[in-house]
N, C-alpha and C. Protein backbone atom coordinates (compact mmCIF):
# COMPACT_ATOMS: atom_id res chain seq x y z
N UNK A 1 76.48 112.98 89.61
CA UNK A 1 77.55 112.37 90.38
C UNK A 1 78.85 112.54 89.60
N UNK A 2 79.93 112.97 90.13
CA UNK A 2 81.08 113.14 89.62
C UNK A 2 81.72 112.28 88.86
N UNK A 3 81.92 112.04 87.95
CA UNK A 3 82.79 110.96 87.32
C UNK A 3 84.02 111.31 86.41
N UNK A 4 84.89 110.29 86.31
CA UNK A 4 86.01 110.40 85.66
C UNK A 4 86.59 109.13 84.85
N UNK A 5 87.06 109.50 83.88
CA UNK A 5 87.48 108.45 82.91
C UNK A 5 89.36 108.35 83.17
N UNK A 6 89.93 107.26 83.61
CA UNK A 6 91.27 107.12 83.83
C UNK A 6 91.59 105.61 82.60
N UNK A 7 92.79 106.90 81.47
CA UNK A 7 93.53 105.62 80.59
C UNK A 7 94.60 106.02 81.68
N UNK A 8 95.15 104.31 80.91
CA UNK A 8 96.73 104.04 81.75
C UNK A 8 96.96 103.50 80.57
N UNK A 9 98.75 103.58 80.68
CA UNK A 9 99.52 103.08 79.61
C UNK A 9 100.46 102.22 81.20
N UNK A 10 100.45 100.62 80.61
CA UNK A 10 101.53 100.33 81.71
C UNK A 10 102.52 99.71 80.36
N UNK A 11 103.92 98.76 81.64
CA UNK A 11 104.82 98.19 81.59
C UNK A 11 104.31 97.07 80.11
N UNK A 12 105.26 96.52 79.17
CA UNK A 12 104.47 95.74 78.07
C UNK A 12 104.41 94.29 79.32
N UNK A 13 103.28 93.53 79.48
CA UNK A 13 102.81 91.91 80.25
C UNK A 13 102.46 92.37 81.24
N UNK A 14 102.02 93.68 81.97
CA UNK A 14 101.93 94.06 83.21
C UNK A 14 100.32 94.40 83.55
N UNK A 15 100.02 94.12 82.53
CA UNK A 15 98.14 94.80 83.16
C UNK A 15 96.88 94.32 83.46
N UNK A 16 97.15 92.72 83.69
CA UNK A 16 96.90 92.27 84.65
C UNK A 16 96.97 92.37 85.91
N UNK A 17 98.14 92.70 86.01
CA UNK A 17 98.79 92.64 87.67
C UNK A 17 97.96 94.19 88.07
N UNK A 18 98.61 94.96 87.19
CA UNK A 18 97.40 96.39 87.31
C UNK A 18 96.47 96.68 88.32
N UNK A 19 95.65 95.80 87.19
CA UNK A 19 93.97 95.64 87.20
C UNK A 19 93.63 94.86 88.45
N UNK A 20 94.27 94.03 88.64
CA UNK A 20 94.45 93.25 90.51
C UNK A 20 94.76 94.88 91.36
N UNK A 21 95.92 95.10 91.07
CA UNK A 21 95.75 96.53 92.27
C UNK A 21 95.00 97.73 92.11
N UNK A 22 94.56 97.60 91.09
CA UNK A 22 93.09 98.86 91.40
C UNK A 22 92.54 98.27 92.09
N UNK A 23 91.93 96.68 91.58
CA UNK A 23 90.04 96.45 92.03
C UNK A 23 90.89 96.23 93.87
N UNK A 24 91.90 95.93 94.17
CA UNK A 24 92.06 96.00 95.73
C UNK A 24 92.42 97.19 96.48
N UNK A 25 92.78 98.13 95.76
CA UNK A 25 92.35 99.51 96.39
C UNK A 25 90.84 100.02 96.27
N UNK A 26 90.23 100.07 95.27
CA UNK A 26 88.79 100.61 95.30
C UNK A 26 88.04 99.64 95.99
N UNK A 27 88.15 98.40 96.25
CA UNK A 27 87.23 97.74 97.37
C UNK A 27 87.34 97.94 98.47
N UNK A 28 88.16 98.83 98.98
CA UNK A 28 88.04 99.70 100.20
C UNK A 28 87.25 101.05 100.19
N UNK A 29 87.05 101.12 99.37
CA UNK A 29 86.53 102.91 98.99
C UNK A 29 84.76 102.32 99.07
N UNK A 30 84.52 102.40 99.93
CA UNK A 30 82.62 102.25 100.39
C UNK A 30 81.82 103.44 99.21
N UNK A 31 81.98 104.57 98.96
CA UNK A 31 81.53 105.60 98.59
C UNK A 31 81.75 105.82 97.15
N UNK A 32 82.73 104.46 96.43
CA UNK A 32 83.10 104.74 95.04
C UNK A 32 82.75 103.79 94.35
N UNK A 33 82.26 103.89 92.88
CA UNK A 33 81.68 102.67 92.24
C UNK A 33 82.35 103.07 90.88
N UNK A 34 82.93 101.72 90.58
CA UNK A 34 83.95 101.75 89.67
C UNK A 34 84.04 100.68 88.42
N UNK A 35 84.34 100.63 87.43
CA UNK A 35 84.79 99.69 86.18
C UNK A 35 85.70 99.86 85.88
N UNK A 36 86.28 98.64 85.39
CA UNK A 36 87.84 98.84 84.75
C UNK A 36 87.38 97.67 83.69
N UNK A 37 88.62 97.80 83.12
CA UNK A 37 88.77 97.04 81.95
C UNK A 37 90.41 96.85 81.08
N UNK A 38 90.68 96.17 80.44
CA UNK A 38 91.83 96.09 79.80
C UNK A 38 91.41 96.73 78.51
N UNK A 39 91.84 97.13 77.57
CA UNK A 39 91.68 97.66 76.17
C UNK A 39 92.69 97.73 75.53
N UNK A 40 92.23 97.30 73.80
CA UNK A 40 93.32 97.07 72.84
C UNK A 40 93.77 98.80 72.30
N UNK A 41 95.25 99.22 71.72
CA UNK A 41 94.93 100.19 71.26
C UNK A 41 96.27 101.38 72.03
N UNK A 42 95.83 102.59 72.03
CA UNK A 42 96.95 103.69 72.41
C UNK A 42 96.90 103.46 74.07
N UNK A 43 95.74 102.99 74.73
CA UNK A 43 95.97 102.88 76.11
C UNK A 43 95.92 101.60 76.38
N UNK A 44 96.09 101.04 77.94
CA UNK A 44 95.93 99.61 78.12
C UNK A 44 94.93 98.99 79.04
N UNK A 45 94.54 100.35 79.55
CA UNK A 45 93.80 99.82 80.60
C UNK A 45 92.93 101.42 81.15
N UNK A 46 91.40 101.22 80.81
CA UNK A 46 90.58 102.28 80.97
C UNK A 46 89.74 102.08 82.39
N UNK A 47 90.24 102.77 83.69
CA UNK A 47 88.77 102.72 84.64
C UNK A 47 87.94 104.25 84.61
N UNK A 48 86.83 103.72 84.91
CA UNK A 48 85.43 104.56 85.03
C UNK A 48 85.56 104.99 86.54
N UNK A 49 85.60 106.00 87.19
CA UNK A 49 85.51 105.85 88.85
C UNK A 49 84.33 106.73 89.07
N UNK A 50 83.73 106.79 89.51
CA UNK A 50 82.24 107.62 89.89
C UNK A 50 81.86 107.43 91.66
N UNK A 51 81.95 108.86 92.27
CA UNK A 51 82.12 108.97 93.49
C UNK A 51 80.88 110.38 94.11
N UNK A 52 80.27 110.93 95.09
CA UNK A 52 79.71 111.92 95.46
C UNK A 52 80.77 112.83 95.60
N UNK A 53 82.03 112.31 95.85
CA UNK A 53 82.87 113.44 96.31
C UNK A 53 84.10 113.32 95.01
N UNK A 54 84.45 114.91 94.44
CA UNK A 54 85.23 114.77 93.35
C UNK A 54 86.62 114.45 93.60
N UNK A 55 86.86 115.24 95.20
CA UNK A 55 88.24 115.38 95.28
C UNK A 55 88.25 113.54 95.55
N UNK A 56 87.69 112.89 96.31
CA UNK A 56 88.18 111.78 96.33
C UNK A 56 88.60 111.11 95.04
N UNK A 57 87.72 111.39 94.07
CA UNK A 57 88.16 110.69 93.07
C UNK A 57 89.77 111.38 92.51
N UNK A 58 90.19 112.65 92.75
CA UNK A 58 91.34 112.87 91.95
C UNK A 58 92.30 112.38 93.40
N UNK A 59 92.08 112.26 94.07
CA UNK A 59 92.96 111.70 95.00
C UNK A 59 93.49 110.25 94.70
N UNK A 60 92.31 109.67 94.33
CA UNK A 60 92.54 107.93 93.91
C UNK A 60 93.30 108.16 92.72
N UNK A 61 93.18 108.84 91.97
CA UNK A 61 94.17 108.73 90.93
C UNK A 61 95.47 109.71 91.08
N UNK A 62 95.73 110.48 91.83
CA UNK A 62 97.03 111.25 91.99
C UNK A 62 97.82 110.12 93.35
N UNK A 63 96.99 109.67 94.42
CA UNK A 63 97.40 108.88 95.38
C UNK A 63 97.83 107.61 95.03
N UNK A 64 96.94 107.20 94.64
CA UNK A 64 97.15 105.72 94.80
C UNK A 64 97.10 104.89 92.62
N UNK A 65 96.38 105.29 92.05
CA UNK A 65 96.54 104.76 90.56
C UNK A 65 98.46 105.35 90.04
N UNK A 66 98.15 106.59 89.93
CA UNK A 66 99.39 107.44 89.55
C UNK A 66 100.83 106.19 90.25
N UNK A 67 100.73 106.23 91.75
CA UNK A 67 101.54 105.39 91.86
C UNK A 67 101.35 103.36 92.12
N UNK A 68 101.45 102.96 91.17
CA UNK A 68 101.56 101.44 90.74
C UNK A 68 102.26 101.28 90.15
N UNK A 69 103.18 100.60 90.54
CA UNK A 69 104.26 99.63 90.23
C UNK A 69 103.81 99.33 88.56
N UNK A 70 104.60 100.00 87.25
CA UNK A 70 104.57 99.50 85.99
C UNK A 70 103.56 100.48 85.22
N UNK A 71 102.80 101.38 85.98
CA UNK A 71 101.80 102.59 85.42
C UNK A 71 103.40 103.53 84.80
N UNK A 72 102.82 103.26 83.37
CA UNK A 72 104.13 104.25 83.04
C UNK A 72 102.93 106.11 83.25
N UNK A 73 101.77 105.65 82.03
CA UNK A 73 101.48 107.14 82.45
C UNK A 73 99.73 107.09 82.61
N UNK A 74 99.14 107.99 82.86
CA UNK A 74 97.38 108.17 82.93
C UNK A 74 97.11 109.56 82.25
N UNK A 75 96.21 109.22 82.00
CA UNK A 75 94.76 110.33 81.17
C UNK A 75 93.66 109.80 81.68
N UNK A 76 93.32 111.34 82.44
CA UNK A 76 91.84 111.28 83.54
C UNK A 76 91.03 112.27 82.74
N UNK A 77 89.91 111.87 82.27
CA UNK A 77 89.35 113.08 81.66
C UNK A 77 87.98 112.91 82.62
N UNK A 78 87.57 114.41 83.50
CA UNK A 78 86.08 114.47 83.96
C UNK A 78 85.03 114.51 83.43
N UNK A 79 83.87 114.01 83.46
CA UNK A 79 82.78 114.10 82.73
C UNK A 79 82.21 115.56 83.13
N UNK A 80 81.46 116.16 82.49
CA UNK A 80 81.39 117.46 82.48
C UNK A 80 79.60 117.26 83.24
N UNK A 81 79.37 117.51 84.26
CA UNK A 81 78.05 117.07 84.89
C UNK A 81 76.79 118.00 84.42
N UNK A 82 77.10 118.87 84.12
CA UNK A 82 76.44 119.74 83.73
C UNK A 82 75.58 119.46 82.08
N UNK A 83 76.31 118.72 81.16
CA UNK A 83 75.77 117.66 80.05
C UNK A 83 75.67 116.45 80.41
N UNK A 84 76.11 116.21 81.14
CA UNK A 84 75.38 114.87 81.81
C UNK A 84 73.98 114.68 81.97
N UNK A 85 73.65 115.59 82.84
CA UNK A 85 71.99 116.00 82.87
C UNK A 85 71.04 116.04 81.83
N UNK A 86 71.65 116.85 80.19
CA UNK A 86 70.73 116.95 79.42
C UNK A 86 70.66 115.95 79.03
């Protein structure tokens, strides 16, 4: 199954508010199963998105993550499925 790792760097007091507008965009997404989290460190906020379909997932993050109010920037790295397996 396709997956992808999304850091965000937001606004400094803002990633809470964030993390409220992911989990209410992906609770519309029936087909996507997701984690987030806040984290200390070079990023502020890491979600996991794992979907059957890839493009959806770079869509959620070029569509809708990319633009949030206080997302200064993201790093999406794909899991490589092919070592996944072994």
């Amino acid at each position: 199954m396709p997956t992808s790792f999304v850091l965000i760097n937001s606004n400094l007091g803002t990633d809470v508010e964030i993390i409220t507008k992911i989990k209410d965009i992906l609770a519309d997404q029936k087909d996507v199963e997701f984690e987030i989290n806040g984290v200390y460190g070079v990023y502020d906020i890491i979600v996991k998105l794992s979907s059957d379909n890839s493009e959806k997932l770079r869509s959620i993050v070029t569509n809708d993550i990319r633009k949030i109010e206080n997302v200064q920037s993201t790093l999406t790295m794909m899991v490589i499925e092919q070592q996944e397996k072994s």
